[in-house]
PDB file of N, CA and C in Angstrom:
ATOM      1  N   UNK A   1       0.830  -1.187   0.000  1.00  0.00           N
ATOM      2  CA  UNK A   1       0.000   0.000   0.000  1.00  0.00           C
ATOM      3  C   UNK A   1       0.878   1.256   0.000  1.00  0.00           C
ATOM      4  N   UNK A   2       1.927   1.163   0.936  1.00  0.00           N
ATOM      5  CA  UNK A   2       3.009   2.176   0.858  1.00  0.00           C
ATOM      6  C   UNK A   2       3.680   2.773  -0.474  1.00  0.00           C
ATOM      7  N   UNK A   3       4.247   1.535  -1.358  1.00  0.00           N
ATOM      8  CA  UNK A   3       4.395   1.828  -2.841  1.00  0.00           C
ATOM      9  C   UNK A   3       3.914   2.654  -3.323  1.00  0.00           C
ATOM     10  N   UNK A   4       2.167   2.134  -3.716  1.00  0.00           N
ATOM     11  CA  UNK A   4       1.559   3.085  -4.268  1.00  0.00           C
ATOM     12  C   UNK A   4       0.719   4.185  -4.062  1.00  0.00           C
ATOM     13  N   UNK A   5       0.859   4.299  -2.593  1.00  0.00           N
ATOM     14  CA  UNK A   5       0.609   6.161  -1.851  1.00  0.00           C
ATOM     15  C   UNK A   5       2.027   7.383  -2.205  1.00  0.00           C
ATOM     16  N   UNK A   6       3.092   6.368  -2.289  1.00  0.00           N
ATOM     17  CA  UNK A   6       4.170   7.236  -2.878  1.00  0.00           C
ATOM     18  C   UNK A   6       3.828   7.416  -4.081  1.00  0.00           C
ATOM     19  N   UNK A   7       2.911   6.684  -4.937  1.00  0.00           N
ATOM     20  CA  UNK A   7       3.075   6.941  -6.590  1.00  0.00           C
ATOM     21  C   UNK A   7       2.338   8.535  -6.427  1.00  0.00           C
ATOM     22  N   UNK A   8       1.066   8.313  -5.994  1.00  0.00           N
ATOM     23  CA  UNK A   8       0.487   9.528  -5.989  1.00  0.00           C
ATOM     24  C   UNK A   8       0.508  11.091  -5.085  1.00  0.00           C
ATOM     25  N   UNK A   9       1.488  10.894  -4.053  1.00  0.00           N
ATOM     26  CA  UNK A   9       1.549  11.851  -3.425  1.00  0.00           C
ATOM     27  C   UNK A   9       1.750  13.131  -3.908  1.00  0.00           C
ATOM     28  N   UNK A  10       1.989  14.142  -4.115  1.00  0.00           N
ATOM     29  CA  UNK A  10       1.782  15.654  -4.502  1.00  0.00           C
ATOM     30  C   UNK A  10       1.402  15.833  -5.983  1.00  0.00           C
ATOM     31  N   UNK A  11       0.503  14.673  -6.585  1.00  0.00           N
ATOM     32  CA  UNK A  11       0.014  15.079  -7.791  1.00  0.00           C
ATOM     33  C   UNK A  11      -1.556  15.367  -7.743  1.00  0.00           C
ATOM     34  N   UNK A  12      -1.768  16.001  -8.468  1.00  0.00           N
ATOM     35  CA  UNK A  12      -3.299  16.340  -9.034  1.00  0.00           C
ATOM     36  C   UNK A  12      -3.833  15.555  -8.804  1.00  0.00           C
ATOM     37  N   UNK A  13      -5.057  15.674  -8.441  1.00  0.00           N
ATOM     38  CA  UNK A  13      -6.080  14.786  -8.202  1.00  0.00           C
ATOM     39  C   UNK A  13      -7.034  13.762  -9.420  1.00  0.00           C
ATOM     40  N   UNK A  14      -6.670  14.569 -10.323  1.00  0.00           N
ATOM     41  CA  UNK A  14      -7.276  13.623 -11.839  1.00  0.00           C
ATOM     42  C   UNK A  14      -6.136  12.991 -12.557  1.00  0.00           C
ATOM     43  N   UNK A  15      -4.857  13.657 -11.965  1.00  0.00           N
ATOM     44  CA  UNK A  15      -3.656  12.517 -12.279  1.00  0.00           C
ATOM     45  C   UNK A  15      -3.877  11.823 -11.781  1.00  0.00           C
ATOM     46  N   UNK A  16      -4.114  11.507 -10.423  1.00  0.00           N
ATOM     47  CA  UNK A  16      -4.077  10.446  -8.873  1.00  0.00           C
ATOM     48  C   UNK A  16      -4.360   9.453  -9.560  1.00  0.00           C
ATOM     49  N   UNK A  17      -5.637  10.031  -9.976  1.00  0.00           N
ATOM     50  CA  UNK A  17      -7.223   8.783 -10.258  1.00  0.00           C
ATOM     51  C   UNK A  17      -6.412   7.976 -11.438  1.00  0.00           C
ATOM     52  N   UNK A  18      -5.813   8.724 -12.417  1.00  0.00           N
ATOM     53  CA  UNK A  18      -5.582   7.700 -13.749  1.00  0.00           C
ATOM     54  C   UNK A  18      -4.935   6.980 -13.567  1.00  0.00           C
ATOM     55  N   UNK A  19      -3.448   7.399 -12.406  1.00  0.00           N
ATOM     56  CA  UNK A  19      -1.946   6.348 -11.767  1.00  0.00           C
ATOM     57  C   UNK A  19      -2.757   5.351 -11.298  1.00  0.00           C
ATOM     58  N   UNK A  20      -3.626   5.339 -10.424  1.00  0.00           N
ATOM     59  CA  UNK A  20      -4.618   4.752  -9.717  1.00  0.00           C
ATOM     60  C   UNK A  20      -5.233   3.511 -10.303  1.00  0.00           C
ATOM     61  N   UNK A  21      -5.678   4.608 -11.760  1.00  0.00           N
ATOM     62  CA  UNK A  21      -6.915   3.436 -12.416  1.00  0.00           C
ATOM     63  C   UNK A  21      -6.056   2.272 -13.248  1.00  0.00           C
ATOM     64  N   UNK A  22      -4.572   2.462 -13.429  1.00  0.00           N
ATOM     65  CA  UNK A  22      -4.090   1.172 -13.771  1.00  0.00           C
ATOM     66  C   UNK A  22      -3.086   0.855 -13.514  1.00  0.00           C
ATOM     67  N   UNK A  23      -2.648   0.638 -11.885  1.00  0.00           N
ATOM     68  CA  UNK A  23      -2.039  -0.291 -11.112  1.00  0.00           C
ATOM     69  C   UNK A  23      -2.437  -0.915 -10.575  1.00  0.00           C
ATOM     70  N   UNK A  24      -1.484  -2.381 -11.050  1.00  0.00           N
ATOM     71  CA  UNK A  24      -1.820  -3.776 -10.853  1.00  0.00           C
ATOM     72  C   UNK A  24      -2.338  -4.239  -9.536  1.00  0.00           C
ATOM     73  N   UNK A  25      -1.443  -3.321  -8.978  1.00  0.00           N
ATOM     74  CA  UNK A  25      -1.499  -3.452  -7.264  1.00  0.00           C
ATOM     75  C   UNK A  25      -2.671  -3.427  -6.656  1.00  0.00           C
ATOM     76  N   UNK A  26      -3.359  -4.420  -5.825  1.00  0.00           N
ATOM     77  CA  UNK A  26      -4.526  -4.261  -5.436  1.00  0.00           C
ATOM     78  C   UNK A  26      -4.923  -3.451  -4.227  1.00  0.00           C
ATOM     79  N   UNK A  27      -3.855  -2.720  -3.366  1.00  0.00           N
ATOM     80  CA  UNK A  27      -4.035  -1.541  -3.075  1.00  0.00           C
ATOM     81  C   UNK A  27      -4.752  -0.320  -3.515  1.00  0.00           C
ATOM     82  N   UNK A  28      -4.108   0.012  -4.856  1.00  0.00           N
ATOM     83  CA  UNK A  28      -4.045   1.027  -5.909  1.00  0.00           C
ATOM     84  C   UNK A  28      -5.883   0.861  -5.788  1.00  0.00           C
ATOM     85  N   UNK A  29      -6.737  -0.161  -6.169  1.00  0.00           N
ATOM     86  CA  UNK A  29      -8.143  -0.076  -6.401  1.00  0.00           C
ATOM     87  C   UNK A  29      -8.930   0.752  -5.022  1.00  0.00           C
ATOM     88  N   UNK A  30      -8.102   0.718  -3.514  1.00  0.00           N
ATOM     89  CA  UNK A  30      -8.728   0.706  -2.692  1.00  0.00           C
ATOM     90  C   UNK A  30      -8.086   1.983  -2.132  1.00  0.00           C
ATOM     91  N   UNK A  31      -7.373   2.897  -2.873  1.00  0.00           N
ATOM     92  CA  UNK A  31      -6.822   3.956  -2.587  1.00  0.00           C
ATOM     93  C   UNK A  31      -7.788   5.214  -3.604  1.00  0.00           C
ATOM     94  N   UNK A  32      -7.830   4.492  -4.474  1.00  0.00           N
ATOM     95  CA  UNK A  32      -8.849   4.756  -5.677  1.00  0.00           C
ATOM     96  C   UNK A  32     -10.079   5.076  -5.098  1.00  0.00           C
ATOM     97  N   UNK A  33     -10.672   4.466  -4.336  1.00  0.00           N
ATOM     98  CA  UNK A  33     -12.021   4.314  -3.783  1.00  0.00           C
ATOM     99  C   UNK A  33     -11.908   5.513  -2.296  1.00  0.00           C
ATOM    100  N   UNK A  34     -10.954   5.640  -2.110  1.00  0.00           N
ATOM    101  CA  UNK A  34     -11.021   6.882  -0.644  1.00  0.00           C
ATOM    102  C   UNK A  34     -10.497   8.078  -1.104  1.00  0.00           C
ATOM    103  N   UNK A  35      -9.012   8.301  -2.516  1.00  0.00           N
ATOM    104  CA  UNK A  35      -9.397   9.473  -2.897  1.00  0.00           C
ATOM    105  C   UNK A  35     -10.623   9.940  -3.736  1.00  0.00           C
ATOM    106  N   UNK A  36     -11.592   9.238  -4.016  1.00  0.00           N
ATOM    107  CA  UNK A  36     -12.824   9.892  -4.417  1.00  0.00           C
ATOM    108  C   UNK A  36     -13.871  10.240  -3.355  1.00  0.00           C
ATOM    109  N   UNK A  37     -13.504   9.403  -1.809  1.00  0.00           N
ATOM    110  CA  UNK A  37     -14.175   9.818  -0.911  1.00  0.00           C
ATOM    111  C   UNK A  37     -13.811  11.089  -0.309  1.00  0.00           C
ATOM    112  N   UNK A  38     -12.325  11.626  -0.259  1.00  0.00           N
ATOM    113  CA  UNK A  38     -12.042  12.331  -0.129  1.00  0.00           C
ATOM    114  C   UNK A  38     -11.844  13.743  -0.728  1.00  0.00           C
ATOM    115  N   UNK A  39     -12.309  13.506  -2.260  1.00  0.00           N
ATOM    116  CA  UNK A  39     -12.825  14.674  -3.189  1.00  0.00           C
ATOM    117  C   UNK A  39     -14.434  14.698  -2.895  1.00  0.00           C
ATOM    118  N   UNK A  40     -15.213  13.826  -2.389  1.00  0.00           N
ATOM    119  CA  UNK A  40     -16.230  14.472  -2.151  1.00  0.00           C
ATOM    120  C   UNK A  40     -16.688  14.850  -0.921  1.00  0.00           C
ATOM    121  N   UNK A  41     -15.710  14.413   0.524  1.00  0.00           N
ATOM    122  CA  UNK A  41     -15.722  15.032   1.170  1.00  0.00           C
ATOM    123  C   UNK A  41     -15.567  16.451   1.151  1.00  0.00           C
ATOM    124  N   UNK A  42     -14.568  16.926   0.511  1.00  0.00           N
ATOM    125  CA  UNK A  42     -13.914  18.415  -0.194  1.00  0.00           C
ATOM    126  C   UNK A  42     -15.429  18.965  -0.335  1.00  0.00           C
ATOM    127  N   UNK A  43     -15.608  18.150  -0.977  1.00  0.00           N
ATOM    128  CA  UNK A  43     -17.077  18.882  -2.007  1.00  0.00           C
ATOM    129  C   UNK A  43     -18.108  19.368  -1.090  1.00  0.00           C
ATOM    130  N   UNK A  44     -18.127  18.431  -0.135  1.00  0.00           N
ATOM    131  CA  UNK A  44     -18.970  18.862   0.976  1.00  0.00           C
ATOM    132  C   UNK A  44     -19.082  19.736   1.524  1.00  0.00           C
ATOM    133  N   UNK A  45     -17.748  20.299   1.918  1.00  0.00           N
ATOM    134  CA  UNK A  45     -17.549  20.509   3.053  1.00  0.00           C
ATOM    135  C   UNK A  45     -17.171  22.730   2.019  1.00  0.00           C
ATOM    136  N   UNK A  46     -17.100  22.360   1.095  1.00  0.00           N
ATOM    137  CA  UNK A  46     -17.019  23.513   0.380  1.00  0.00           C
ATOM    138  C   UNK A  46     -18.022  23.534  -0.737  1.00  0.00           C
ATOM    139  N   UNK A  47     -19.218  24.161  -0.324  1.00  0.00           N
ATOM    140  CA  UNK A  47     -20.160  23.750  -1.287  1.00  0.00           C
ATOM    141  C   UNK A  47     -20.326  24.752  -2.160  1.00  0.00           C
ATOM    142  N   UNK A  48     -19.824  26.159  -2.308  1.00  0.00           N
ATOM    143  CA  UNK A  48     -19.760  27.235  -3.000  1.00  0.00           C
ATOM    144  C   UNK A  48     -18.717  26.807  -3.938  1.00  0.00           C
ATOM    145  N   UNK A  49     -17.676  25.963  -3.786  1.00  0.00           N
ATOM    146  CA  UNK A  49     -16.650  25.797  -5.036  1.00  0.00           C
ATOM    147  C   UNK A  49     -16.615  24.867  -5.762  1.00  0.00           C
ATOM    148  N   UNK A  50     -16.273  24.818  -6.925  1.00  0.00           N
ATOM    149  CA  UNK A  50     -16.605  23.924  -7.793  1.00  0.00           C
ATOM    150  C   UNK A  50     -14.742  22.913  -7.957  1.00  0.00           C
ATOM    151  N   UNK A  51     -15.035  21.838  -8.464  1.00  0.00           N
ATOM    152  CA  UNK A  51     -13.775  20.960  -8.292  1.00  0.00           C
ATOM    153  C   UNK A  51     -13.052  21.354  -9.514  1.00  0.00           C
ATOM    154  N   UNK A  52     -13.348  22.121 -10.905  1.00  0.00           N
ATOM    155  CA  UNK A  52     -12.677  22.412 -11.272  1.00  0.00           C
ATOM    156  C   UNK A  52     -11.825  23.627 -11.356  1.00  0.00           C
ATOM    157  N   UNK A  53     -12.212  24.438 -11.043  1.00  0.00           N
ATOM    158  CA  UNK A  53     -12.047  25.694 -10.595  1.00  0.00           C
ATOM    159  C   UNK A  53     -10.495  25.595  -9.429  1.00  0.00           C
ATOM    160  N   UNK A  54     -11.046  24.807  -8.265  1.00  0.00           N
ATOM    161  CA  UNK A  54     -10.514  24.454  -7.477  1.00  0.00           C
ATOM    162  C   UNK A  54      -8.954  23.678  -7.688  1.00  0.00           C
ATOM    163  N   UNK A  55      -8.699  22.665  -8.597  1.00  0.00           N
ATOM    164  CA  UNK A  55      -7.189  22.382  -8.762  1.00  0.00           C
ATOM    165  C   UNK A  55      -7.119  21.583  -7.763  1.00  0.00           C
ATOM    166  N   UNK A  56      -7.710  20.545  -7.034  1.00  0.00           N
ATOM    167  CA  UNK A  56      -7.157  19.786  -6.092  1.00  0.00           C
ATOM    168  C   UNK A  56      -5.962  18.921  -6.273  1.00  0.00           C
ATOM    169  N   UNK A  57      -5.090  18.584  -5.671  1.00  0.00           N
ATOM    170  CA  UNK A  57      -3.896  17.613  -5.509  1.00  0.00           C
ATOM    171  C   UNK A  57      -3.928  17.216  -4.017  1.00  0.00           C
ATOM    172  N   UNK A  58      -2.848  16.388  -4.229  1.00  0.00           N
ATOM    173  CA  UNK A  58      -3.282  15.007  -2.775  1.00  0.00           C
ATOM    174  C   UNK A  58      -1.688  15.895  -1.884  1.00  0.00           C
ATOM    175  N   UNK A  59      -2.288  16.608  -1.288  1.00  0.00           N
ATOM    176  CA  UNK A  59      -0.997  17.260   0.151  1.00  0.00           C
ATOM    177  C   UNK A  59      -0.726  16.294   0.538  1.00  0.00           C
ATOM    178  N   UNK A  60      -1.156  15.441   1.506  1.00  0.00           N
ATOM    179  CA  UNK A  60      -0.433  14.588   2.463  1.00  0.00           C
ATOM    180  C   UNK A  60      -0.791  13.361   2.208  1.00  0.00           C
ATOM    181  N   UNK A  61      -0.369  12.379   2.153  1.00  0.00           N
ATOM    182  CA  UNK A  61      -0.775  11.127   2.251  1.00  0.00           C
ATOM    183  C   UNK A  61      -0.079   9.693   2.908  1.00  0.00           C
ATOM    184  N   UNK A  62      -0.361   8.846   4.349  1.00  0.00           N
ATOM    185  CA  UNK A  62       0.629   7.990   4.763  1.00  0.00           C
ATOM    186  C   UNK A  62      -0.259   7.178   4.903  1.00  0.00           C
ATOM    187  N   UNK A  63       0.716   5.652   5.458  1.00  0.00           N
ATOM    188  CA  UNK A  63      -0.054   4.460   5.522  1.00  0.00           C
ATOM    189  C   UNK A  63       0.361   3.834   6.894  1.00  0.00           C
ATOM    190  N   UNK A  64      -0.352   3.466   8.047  1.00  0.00           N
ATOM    191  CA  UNK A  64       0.244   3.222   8.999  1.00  0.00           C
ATOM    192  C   UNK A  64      -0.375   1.887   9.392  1.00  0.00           C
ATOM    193  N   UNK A  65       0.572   1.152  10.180  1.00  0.00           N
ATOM    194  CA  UNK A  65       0.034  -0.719  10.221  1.00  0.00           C
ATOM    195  C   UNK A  65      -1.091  -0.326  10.990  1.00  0.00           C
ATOM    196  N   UNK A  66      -1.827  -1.523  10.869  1.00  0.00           N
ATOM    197  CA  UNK A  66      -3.031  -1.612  11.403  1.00  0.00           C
ATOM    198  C   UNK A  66      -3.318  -3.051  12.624  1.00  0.00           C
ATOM    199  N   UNK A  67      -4.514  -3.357  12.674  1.00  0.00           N
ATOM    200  CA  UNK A  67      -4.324  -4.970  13.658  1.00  0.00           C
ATOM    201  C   UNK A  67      -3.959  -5.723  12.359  1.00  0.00           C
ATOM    202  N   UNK A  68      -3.366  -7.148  13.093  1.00  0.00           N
ATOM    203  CA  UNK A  68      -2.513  -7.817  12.791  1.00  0.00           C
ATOM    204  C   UNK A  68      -4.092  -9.182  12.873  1.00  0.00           C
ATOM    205  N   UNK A  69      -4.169  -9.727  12.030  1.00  0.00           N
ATOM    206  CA  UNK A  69      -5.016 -11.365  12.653  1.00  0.00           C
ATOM    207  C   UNK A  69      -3.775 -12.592  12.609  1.00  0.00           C
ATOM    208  N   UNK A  70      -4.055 -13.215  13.365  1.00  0.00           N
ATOM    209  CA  UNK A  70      -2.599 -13.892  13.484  1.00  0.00           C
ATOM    210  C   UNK A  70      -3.529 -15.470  13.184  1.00  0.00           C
ATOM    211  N   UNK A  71      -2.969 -16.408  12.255  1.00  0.00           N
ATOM    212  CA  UNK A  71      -3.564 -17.575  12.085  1.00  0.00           C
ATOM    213  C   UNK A  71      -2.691 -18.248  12.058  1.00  0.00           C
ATOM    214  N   UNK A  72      -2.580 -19.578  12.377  1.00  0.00           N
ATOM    215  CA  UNK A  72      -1.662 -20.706  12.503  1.00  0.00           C
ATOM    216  C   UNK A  72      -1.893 -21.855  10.877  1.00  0.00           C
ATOM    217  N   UNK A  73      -1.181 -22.263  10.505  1.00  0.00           N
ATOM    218  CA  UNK A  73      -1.317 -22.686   8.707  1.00  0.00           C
ATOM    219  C   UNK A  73      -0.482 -24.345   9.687  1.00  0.00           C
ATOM    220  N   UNK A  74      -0.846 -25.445   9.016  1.00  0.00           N
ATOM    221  CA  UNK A  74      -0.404 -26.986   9.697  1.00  0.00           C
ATOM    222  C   UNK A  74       0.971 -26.663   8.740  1.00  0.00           C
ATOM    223  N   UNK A  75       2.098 -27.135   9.254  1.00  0.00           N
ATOM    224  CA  UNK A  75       2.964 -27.750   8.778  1.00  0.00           C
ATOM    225  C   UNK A  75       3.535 -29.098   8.802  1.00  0.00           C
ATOM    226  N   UNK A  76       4.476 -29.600   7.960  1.00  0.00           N
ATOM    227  CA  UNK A  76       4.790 -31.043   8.667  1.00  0.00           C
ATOM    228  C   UNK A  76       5.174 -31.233  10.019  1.00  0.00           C
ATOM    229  N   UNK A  77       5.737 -32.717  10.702  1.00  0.00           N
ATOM    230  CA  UNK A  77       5.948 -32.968  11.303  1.00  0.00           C
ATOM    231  C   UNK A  77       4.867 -32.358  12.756  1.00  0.00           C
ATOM    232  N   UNK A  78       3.884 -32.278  12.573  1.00  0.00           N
ATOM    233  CA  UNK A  78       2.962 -31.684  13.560  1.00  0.00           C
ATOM    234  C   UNK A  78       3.129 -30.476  14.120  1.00  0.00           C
ATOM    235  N   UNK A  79       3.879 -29.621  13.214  1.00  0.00           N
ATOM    236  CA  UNK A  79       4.025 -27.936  13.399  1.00  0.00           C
ATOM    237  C   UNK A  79       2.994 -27.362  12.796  1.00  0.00           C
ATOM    238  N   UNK A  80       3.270 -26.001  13.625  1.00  0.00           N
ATOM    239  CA  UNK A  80       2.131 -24.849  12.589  1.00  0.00           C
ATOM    240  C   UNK A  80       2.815 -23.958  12.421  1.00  0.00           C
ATOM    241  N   UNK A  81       2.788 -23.029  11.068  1.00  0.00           N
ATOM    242  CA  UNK A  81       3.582 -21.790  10.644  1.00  0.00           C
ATOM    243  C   UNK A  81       2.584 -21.151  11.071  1.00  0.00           C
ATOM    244  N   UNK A  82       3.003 -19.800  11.287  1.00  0.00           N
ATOM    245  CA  UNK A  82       2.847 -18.434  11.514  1.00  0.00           C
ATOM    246  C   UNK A  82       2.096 -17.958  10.571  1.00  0.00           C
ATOM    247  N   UNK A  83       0.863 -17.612  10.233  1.00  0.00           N
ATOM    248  CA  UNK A  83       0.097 -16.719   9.162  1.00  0.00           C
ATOM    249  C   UNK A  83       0.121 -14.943  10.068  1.00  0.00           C
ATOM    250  N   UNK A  84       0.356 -13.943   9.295  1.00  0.00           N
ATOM    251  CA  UNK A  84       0.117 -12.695   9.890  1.00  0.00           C
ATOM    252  C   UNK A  84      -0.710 -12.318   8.819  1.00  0.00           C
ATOM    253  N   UNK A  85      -2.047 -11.934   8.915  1.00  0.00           N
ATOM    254  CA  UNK A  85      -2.916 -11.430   7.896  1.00  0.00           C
ATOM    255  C   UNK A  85      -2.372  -9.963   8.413  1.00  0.00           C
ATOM    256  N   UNK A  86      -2.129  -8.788   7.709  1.00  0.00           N
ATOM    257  CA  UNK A  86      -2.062  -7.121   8.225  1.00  0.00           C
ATOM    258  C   UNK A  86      -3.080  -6.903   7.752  1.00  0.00           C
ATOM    259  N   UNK A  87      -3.483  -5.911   8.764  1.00  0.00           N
ATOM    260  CA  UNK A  87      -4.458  -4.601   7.260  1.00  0.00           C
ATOM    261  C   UNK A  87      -3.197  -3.105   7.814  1.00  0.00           C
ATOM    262  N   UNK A  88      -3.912  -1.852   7.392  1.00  0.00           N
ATOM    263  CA  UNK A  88      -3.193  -0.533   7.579  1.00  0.00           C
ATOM    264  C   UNK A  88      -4.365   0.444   7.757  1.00  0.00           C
ATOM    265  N   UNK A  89      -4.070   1.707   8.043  1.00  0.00           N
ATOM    266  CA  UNK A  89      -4.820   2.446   8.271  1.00  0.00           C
ATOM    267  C   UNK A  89      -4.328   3.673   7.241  1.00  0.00           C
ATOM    268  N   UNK A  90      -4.702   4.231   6.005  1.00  0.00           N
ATOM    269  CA  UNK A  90      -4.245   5.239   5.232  1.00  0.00           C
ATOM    270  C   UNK A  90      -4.969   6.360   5.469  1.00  0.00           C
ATOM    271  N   UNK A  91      -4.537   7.566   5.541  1.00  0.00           N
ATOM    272  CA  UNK A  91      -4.831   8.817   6.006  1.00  0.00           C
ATOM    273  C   UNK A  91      -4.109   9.442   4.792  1.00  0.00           C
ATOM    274  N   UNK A  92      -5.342  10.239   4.178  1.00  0.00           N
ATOM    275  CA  UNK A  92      -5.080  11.193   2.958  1.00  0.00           C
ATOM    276  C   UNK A  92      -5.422  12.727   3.243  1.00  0.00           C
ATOM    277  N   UNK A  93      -4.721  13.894   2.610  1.00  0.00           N
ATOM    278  CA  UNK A  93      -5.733  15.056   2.560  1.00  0.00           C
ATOM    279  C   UNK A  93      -5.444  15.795   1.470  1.00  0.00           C
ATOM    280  N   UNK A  94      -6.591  16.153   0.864  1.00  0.00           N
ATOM    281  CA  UNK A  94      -6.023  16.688  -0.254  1.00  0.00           C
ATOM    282  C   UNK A  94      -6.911  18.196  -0.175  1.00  0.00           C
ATOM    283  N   UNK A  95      -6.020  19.643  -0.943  1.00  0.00           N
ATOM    284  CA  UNK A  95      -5.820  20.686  -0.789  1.00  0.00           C
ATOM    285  C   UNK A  95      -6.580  21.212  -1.957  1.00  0.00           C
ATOM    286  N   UNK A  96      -6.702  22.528  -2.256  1.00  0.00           N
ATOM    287  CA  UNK A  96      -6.691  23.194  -3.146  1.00  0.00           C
ATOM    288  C   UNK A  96      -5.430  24.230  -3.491  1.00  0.00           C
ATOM    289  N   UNK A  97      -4.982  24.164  -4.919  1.00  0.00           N
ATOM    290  CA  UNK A  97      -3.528  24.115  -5.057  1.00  0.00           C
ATOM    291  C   UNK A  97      -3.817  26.023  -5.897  1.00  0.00           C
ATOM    292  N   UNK A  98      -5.374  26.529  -5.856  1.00  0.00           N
ATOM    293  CA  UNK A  98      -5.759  27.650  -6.435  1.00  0.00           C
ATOM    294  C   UNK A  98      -5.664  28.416  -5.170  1.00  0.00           C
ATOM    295  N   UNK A  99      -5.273  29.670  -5.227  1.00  0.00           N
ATOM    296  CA  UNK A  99      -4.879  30.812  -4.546  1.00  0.00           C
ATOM    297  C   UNK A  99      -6.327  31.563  -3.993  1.00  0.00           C
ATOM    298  N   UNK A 100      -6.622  30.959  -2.883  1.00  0.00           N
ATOM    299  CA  UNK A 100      -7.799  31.748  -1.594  1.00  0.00           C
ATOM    300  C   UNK A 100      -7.541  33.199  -2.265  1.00  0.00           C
ATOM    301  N   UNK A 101      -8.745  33.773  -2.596  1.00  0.00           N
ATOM    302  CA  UNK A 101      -9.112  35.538  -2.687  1.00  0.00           C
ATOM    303  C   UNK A 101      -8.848  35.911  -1.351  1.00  0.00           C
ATOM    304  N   UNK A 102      -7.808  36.816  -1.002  1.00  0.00           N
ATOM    305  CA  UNK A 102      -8.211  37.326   0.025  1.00  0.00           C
ATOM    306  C   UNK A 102      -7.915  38.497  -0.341  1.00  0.00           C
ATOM    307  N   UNK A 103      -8.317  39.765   0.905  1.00  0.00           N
ATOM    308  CA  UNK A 103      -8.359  41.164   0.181  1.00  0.00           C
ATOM    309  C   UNK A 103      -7.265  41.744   1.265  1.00  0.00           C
ATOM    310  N   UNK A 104      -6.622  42.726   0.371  1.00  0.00           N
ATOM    311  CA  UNK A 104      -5.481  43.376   1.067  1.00  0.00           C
ATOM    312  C   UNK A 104      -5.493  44.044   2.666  1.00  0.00           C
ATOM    313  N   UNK A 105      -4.808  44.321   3.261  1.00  0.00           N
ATOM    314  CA  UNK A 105      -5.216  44.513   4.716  1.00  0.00           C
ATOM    315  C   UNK A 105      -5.243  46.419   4.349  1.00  0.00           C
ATOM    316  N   UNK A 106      -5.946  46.623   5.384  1.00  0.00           N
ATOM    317  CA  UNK A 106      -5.753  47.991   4.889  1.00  0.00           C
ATOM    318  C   UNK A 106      -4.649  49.152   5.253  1.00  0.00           C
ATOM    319  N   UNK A 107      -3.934  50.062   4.778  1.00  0.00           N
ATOM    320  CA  UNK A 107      -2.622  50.223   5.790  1.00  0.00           C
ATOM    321  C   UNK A 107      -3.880  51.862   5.859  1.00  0.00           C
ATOM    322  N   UNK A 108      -3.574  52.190   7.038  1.00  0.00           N
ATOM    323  CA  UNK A 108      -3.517  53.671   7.637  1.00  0.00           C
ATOM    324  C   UNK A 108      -2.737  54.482   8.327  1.00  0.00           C
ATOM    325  N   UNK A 109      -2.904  55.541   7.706  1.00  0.00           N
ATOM    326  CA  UNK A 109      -1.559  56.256   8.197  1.00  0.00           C
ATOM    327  C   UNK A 109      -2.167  57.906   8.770  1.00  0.00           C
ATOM    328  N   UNK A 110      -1.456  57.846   9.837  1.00  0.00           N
ATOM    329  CA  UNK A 110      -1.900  58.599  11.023  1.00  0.00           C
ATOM    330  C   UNK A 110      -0.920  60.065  10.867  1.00  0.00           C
ATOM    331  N   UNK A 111      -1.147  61.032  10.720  1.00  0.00           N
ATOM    332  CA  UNK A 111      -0.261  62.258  10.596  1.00  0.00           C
ATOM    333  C   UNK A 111       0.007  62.569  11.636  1.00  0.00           C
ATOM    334  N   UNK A 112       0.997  62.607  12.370  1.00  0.00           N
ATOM    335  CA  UNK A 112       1.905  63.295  13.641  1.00  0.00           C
ATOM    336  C   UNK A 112       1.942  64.492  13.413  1.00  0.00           C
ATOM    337  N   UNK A 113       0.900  65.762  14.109  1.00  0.00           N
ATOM    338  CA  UNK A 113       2.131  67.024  13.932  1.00  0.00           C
ATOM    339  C   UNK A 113       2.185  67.651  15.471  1.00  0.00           C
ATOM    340  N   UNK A 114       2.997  68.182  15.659  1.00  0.00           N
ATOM    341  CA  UNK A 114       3.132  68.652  17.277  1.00  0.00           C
ATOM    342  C   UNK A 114       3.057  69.659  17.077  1.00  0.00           C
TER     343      UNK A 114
END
């Protein structure tokens, strides 16, 4: 999963999706599926802006282990190997890479005369 969160990290968000839409990696499908949750979270949560306008790209993105299921597999001689199923926990956020309007501060200037 790590691999391919590095593929997409500080690119565009409609780049993301295409790196996304054809790696083999079966990660890649399920990274696919939360940055679109996470563009429409965006969407939500900014409902005056539109996604194109906007320029999103993926700011941050990591993958951190998750629980472990631990299963025992028979081996010969009346052993059992070690199965570690992982999962991870991936945490994305993605930005708008278009420049916030904001309006100049105002300067005032005060005349001193004695």
């Amino acid at each position: 999963m790590r691999l391919v969160a590095n593929l997409i990290r500080g690119q565009k968000v409609s780049k993301a999706l295409g790196i996304l839409r054809y790696q083999p990696q079966a990660g890649a499908a399920l990274l696919e599926k939360l940055l679109l949750s996470a563009v429409a979270n965006w969407q939500q949560k900014n409902e005056d802006g539109r996604i194109e306008d906007a320029d999103l790209y993926v700011k941050t993105i990591f993958v951190d282990g998750g629980r472990m299921l631990k299963r025992l597999r028979p081996a010969p001689q009346g052993r059992g190997h070690r199965i570690r199923k992982r999962s991870n926990h991936v945490t994305i956020v993605i930005d708008s890479a278009a420049a916030p309007l904001t309006l100049a501060p105002e300067v005032t200037t005060e005349n001193a005369e004695n």
